[in-house]
Protein backbone atom coordinates (compact mmCIF):
# COMPACT_ATOMS: atom_id res chain seq x y z
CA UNK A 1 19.63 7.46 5.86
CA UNK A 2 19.53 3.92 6.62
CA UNK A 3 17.82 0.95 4.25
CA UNK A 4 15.27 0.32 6.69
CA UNK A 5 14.11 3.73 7.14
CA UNK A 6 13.83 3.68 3.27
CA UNK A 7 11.89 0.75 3.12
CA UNK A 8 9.38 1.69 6.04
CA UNK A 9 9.34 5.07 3.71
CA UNK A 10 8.55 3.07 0.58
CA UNK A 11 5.96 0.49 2.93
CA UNK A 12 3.80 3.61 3.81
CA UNK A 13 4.02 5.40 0.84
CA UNK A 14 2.71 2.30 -1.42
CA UNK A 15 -0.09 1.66 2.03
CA UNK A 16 -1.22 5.11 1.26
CA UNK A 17 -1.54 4.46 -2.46
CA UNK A 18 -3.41 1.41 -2.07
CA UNK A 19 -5.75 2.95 0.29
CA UNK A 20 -6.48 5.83 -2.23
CA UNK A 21 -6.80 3.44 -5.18
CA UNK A 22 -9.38 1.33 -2.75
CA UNK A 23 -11.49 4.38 -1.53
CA UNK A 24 -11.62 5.76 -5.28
CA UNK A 25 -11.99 2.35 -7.02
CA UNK A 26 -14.73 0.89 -4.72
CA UNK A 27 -18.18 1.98 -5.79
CA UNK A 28 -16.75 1.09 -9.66
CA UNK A 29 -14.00 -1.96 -10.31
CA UNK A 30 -14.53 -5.27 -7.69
CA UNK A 31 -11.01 -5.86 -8.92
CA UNK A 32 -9.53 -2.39 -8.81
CA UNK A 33 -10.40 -2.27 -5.18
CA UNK A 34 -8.86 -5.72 -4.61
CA UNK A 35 -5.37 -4.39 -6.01
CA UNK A 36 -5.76 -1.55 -3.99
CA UNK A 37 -6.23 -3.98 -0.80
CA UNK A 38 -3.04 -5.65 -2.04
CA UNK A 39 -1.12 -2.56 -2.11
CA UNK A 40 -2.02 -1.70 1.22
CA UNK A 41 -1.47 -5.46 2.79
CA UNK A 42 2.57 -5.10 0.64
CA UNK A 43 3.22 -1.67 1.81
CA UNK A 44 2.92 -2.98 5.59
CA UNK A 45 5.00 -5.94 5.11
CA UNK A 46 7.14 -3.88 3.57
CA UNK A 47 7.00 -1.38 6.92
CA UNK A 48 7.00 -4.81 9.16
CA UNK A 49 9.68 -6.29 8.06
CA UNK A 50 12.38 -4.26 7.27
């Protein structure tokens, strides 16, 4: 397994996180949602990138 497989792994994983911490988060936390957002927007640089 190469590194960039791993990382576009790890990018989608942490996307997927984010976007469950966001959906769960929203009705509640302003800022909870916002760090799910951010976990989203890292996991696809993270997928773009590498």
């Amino acid at each position: 397994m190469r590194r960039t497989n791993a990382y576009k792994v790890f990018g989608s994983i942490i996307a997927i996180i984010g976007l469950i911490v966001t959906i769960s988060a929203m009705p509640y936390w302003v800022w909870t949602s916002f760090l799910g957002l951010g976990l989203i927007f890292l996991g696809w640089l993270l997928y773009r990138v590498n």
